[in-house]
PDB file of N, CA and C in Angstrom:
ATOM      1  N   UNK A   1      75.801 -17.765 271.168  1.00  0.00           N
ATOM      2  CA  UNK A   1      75.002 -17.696 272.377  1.00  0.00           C
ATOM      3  C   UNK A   1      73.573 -17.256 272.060  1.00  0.00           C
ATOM      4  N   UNK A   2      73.273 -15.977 270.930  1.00  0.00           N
ATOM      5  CA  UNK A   2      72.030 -15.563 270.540  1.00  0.00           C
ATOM      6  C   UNK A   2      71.286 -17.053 270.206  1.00  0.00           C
ATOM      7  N   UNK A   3      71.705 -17.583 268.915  1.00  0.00           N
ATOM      8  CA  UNK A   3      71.498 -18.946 268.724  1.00  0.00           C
ATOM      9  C   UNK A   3      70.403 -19.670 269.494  1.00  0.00           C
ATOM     10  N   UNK A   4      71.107 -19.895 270.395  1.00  0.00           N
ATOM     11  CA  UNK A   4      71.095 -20.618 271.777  1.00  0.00           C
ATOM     12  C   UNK A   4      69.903 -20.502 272.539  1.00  0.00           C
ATOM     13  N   UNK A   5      70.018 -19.271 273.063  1.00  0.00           N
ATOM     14  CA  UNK A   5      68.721 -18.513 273.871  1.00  0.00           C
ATOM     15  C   UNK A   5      67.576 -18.641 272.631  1.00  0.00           C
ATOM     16  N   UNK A   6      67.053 -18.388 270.999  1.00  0.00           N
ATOM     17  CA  UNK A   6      66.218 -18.136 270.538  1.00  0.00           C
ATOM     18  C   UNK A   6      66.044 -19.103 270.504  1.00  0.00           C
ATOM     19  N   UNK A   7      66.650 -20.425 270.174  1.00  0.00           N
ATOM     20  CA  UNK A   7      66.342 -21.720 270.147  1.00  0.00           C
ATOM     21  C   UNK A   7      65.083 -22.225 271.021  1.00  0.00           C
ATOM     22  N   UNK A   8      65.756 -21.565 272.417  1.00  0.00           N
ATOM     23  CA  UNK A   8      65.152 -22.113 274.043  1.00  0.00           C
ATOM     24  C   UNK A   8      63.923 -21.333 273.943  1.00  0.00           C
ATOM     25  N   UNK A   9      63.967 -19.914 273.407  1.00  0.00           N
ATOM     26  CA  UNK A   9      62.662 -19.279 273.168  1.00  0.00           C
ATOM     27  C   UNK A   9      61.418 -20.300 272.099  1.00  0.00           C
ATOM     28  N   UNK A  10      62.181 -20.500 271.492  1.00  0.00           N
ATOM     29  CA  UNK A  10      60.834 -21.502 270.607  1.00  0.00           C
ATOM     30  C   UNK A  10      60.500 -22.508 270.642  1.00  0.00           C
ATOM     31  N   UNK A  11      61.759 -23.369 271.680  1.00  0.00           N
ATOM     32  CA  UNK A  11      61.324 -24.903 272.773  1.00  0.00           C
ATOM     33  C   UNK A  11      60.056 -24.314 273.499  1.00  0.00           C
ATOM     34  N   UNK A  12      60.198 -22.849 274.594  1.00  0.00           N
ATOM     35  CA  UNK A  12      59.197 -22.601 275.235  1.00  0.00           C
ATOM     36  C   UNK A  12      57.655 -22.454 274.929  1.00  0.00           C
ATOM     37  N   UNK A  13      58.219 -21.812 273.316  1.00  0.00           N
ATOM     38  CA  UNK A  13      56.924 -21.311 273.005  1.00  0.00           C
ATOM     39  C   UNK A  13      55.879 -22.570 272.560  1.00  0.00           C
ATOM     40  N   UNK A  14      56.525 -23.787 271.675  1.00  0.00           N
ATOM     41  CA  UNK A  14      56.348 -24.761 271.914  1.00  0.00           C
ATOM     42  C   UNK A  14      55.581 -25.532 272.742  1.00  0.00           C
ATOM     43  N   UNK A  15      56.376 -25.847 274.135  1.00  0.00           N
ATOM     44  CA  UNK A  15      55.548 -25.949 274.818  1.00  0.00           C
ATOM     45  C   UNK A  15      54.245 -25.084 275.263  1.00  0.00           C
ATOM     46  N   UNK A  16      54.259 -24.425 275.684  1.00  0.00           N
ATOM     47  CA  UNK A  16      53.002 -23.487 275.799  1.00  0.00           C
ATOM     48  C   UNK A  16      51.881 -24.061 274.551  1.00  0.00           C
ATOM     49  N   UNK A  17      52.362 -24.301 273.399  1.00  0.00           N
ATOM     50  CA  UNK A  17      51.114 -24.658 272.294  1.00  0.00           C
ATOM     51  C   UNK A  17      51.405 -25.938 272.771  1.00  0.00           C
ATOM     52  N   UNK A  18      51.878 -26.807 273.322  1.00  0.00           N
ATOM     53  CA  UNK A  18      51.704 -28.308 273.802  1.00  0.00           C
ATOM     54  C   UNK A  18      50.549 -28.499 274.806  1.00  0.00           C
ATOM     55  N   UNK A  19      50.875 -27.577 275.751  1.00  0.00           N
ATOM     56  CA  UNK A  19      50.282 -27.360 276.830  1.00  0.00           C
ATOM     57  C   UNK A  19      48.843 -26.912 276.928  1.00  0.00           C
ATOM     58  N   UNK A  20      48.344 -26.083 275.691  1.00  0.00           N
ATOM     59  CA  UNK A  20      47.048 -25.538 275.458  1.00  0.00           C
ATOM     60  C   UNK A  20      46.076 -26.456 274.726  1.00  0.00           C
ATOM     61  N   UNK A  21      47.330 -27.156 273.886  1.00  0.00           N
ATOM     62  CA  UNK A  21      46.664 -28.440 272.745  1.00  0.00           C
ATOM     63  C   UNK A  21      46.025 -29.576 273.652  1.00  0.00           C
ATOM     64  N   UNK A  22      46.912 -29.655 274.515  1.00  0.00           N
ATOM     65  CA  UNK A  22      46.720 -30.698 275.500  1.00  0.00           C
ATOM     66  C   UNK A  22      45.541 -30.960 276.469  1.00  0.00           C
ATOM     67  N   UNK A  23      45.602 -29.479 276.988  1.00  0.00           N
ATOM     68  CA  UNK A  23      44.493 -29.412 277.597  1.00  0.00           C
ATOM     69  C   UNK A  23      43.128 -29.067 277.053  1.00  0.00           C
ATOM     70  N   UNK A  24      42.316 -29.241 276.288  1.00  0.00           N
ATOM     71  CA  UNK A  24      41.782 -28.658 275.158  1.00  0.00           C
ATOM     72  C   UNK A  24      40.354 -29.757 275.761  1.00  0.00           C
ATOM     73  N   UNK A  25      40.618 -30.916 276.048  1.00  0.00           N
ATOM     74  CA  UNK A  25      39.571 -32.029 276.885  1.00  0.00           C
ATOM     75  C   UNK A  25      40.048 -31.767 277.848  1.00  0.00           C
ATOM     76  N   UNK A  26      40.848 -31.140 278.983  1.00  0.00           N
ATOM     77  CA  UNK A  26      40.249 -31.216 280.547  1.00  0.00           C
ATOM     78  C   UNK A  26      40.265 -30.433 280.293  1.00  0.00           C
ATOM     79  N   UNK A  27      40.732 -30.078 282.111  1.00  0.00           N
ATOM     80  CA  UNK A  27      40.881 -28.683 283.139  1.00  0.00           C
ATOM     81  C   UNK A  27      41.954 -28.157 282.413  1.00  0.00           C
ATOM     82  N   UNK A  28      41.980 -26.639 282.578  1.00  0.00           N
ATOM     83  CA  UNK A  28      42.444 -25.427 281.684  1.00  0.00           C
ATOM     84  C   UNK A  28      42.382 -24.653 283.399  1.00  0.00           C
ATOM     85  N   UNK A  29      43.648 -24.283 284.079  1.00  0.00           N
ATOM     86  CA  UNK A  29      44.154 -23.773 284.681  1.00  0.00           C
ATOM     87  C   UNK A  29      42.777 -23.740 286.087  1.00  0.00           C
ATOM     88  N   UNK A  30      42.312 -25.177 286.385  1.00  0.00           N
ATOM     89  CA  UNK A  30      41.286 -25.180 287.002  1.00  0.00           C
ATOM     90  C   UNK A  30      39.797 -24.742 286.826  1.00  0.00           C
ATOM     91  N   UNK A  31      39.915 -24.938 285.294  1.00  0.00           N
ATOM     92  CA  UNK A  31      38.395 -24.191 284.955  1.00  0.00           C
ATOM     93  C   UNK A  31      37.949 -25.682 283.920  1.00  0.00           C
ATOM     94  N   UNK A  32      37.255 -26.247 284.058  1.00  0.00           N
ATOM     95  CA  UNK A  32      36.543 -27.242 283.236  1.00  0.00           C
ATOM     96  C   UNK A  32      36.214 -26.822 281.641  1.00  0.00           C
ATOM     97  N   UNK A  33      36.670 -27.484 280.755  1.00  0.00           N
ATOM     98  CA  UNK A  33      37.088 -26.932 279.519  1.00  0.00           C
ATOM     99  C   UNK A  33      35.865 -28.189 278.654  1.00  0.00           C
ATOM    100  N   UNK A  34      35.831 -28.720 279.139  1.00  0.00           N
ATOM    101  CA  UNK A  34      34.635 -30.124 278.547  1.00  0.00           C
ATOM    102  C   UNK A  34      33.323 -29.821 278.028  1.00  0.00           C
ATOM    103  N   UNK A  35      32.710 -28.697 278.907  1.00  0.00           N
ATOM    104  CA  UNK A  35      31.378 -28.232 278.936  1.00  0.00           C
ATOM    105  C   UNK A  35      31.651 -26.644 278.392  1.00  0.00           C
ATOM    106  N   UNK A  36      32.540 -25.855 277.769  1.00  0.00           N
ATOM    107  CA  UNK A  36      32.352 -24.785 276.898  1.00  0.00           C
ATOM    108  C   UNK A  36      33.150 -25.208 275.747  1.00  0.00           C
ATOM    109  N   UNK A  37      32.274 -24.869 275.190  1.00  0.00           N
ATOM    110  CA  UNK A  37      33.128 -25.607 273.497  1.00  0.00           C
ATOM    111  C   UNK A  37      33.739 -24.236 272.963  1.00  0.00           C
ATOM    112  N   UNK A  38      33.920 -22.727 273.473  1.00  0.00           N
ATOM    113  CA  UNK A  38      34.581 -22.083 272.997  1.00  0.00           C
ATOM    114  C   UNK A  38      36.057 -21.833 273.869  1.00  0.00           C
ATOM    115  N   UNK A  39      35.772 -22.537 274.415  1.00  0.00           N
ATOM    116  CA  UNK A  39      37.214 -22.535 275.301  1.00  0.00           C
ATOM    117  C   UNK A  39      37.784 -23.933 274.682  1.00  0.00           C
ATOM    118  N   UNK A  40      37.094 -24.392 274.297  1.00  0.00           N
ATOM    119  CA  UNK A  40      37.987 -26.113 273.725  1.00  0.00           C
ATOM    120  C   UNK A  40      38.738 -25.531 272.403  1.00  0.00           C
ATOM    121  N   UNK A  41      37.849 -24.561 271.542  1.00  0.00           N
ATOM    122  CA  UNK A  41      38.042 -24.229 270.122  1.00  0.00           C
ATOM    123  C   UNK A  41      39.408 -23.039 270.967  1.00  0.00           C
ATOM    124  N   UNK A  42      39.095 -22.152 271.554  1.00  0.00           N
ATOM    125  CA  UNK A  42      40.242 -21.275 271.869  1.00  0.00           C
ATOM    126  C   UNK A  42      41.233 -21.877 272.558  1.00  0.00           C
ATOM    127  N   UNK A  43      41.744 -23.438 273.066  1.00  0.00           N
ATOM    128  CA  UNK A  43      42.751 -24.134 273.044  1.00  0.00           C
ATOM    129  C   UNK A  43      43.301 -24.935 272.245  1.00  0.00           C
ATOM    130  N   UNK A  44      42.657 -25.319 271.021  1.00  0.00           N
ATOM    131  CA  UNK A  44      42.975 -25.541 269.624  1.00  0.00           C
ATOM    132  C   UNK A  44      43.308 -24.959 268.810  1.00  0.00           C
ATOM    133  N   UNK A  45      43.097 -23.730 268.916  1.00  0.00           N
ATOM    134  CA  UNK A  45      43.661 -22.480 267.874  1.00  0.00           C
ATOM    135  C   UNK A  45      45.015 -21.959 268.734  1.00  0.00           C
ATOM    136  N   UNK A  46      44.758 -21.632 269.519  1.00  0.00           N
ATOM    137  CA  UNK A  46      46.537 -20.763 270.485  1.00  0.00           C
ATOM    138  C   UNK A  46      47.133 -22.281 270.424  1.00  0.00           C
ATOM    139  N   UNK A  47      47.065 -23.401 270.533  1.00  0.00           N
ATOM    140  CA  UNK A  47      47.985 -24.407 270.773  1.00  0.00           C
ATOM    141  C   UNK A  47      48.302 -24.606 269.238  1.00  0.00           C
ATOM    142  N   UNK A  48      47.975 -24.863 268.587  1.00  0.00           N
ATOM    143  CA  UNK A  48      48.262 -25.352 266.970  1.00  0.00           C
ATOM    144  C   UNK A  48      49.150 -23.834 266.532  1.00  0.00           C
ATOM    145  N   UNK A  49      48.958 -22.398 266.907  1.00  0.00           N
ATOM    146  CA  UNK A  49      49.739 -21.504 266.453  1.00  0.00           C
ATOM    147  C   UNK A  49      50.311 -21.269 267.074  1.00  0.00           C
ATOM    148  N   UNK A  50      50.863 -21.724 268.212  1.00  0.00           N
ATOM    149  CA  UNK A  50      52.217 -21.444 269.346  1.00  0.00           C
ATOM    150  C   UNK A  50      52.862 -22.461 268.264  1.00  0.00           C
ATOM    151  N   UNK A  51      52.150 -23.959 268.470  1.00  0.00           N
ATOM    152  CA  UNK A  51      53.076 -25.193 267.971  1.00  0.00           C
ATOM    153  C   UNK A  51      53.954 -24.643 267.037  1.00  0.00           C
ATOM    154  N   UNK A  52      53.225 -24.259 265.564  1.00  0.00           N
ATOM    155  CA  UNK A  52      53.258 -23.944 264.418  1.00  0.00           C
ATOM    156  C   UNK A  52      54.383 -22.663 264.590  1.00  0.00           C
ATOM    157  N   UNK A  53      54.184 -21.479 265.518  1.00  0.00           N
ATOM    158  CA  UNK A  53      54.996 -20.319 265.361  1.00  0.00           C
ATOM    159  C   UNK A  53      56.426 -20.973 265.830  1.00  0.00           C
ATOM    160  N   UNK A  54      55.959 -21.966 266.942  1.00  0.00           N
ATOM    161  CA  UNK A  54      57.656 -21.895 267.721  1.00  0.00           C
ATOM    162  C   UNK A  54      58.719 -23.004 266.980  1.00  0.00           C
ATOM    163  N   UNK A  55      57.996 -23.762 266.775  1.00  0.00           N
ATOM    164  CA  UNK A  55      58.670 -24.727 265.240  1.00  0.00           C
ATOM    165  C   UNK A  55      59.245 -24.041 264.110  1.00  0.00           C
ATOM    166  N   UNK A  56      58.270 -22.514 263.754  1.00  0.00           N
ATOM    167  CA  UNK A  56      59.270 -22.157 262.648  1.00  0.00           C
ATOM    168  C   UNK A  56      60.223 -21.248 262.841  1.00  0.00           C
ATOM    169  N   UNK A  57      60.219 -20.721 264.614  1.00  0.00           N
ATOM    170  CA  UNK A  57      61.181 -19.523 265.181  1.00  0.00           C
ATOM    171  C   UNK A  57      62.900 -20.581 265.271  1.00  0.00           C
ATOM    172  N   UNK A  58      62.465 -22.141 265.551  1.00  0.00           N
ATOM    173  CA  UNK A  58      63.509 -23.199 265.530  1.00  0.00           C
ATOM    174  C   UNK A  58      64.105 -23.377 264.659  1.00  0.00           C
ATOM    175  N   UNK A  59      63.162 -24.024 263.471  1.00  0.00           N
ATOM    176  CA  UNK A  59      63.757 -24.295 262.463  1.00  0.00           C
ATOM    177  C   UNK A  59      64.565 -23.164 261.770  1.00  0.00           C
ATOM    178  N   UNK A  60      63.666 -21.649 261.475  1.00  0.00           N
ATOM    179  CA  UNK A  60      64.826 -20.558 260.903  1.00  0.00           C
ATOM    180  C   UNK A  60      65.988 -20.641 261.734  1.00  0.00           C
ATOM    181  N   UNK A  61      65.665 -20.471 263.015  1.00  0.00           N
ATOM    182  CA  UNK A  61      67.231 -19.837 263.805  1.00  0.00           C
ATOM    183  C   UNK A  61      68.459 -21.170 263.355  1.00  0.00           C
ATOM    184  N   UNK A  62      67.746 -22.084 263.042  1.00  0.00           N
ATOM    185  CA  UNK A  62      69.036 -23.140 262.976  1.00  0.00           C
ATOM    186  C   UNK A  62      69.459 -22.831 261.509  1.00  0.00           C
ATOM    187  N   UNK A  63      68.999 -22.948 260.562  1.00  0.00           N
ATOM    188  CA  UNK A  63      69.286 -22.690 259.426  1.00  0.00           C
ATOM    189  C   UNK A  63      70.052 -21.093 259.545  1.00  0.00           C
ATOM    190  N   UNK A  64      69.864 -20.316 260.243  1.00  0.00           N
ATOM    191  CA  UNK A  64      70.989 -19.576 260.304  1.00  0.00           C
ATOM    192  C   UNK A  64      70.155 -18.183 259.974  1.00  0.00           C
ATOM    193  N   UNK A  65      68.916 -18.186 259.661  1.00  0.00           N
ATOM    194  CA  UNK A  65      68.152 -16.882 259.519  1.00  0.00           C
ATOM    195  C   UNK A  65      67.253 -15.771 260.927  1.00  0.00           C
ATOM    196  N   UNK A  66      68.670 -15.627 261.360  1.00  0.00           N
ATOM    197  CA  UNK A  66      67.916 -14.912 262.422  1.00  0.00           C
ATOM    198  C   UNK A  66      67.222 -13.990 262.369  1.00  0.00           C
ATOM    199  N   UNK A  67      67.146 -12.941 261.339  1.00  0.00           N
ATOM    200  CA  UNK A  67      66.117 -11.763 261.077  1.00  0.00           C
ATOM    201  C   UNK A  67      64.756 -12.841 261.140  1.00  0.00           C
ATOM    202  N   UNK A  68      64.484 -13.710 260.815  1.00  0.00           N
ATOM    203  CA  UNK A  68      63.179 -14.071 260.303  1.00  0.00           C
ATOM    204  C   UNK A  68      62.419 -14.640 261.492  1.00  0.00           C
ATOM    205  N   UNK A  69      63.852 -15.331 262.180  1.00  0.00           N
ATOM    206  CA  UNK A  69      63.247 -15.995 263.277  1.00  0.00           C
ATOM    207  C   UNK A  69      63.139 -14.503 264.254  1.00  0.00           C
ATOM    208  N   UNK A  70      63.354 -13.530 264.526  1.00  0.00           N
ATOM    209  CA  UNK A  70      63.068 -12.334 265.447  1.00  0.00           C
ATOM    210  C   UNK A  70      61.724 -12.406 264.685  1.00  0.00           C
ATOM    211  N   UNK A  71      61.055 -11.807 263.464  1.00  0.00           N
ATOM    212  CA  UNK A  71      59.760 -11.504 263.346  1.00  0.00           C
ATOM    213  C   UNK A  71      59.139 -12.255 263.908  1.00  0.00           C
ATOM    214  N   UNK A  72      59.073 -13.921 263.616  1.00  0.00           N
ATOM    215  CA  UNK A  72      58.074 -14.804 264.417  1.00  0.00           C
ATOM    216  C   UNK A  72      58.100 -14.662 265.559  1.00  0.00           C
ATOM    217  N   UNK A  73      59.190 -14.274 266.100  1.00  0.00           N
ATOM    218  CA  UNK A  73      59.448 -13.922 267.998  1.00  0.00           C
ATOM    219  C   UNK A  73      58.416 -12.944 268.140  1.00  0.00           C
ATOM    220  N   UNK A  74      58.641 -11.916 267.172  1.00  0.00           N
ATOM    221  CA  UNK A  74      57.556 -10.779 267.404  1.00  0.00           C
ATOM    222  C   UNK A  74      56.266 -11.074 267.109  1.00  0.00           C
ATOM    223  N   UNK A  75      55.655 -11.943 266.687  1.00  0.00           N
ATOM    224  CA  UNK A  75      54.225 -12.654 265.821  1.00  0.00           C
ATOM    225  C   UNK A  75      54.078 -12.958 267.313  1.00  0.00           C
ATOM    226  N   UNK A  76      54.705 -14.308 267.428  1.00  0.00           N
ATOM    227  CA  UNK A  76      54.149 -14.880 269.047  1.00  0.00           C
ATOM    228  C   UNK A  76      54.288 -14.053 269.972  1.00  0.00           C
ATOM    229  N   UNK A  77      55.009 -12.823 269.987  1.00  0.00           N
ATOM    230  CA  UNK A  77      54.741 -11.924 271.353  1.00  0.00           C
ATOM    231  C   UNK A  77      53.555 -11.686 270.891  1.00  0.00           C
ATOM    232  N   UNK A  78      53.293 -10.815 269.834  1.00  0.00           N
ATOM    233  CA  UNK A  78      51.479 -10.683 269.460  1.00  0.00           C
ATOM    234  C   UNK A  78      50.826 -11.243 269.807  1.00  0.00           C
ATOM    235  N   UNK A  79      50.856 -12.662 269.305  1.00  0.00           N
ATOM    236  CA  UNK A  79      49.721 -13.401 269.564  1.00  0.00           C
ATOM    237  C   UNK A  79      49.575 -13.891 271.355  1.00  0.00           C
ATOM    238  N   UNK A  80      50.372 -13.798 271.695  1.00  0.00           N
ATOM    239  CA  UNK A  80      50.329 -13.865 273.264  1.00  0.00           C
ATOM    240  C   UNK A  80      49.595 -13.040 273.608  1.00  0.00           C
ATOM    241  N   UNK A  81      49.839 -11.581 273.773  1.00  0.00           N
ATOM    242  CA  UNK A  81      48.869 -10.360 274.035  1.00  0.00           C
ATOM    243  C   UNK A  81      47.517 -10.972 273.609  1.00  0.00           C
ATOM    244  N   UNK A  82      47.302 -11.506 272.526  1.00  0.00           N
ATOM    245  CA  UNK A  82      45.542 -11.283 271.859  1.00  0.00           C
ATOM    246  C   UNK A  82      45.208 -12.874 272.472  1.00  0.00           C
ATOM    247  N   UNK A  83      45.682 -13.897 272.748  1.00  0.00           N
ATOM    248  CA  UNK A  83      45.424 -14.975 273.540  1.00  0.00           C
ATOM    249  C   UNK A  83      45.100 -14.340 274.905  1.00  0.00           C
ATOM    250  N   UNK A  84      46.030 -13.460 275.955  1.00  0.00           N
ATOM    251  CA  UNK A  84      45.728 -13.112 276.844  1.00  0.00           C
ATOM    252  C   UNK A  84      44.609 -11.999 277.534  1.00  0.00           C
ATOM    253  N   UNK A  85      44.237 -11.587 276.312  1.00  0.00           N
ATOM    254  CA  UNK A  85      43.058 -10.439 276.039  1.00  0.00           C
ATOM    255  C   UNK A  85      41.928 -11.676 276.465  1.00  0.00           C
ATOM    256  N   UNK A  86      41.585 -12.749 274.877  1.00  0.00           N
ATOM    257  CA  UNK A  86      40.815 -13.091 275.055  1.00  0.00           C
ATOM    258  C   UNK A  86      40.355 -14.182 276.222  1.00  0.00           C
ATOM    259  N   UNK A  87      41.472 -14.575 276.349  1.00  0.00           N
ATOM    260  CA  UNK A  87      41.131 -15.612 278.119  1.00  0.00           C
ATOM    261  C   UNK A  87      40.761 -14.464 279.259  1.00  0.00           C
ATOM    262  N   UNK A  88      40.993 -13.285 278.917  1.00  0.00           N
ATOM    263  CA  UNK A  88      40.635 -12.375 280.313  1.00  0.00           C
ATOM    264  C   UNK A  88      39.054 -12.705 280.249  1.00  0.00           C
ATOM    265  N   UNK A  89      38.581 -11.866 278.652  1.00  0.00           N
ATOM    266  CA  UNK A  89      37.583 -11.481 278.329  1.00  0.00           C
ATOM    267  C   UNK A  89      36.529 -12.627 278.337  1.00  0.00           C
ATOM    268  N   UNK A  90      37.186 -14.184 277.980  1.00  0.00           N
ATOM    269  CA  UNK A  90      36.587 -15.248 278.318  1.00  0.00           C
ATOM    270  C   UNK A  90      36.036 -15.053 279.807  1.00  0.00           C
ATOM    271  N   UNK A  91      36.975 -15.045 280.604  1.00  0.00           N
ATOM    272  CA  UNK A  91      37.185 -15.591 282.042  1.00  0.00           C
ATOM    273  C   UNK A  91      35.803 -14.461 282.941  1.00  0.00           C
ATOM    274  N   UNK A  92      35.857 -12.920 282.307  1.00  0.00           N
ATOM    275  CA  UNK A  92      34.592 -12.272 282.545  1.00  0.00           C
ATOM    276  C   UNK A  92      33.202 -12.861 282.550  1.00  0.00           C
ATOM    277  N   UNK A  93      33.104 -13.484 281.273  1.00  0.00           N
ATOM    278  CA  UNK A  93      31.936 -13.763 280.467  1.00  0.00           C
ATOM    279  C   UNK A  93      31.795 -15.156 281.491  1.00  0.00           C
ATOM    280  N   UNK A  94      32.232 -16.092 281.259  1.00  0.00           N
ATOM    281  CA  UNK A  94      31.714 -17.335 282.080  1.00  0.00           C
ATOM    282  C   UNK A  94      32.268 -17.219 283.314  1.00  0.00           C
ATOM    283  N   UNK A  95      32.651 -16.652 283.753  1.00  0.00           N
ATOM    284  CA  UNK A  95      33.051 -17.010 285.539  1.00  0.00           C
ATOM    285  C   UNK A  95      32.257 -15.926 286.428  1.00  0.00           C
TER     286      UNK A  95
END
């Protein structure tokens, strides 16, 4: 069942770096992302290291290394916090 759930944790996280990659040329949660090129670069970097983290939280947990896949769990909780810092701190500065 652990399995299972960490799996779904790194489908999610996944998405989320799909979702940031994606939007990287438009709208970014209703904010025009076209005309600041540090918001294009800060959806290219969190999307390529969600991609990158939640792919390898998958691939360990299947291979059967769950200690390893918990650290990356713990990496992307990190990096969530310091993504969510800096979109605040963005969102000050230009809005």
């Amino acid at each position: 069942m652990l399995l299972v759930l960490v799996t779904i944790l790194g489908a999610i996280i996944v998405f989320i770096g799909g979702y940031l990659w994606h939007h990287q040329n438009t709208n970014l949660l209703g904010i025009t992302v076209t005309n600041k090129p540090q918001l294009t670069k800060f959806c290219r970097f969190y999307g390529l290291l969600f991609i990158i983290l939640g792919l390898i939280i998958i691939i360990t947990n299947l291979l059967g290394y769950l200690i390893i896949a918990t650290i990356f769990m713990i990496i992307s909780m990190l990096t969530t916090i310091a993504l969510t810092w800096q979109f605040s701190v963005f969102l000050k500065k230009y809005l």
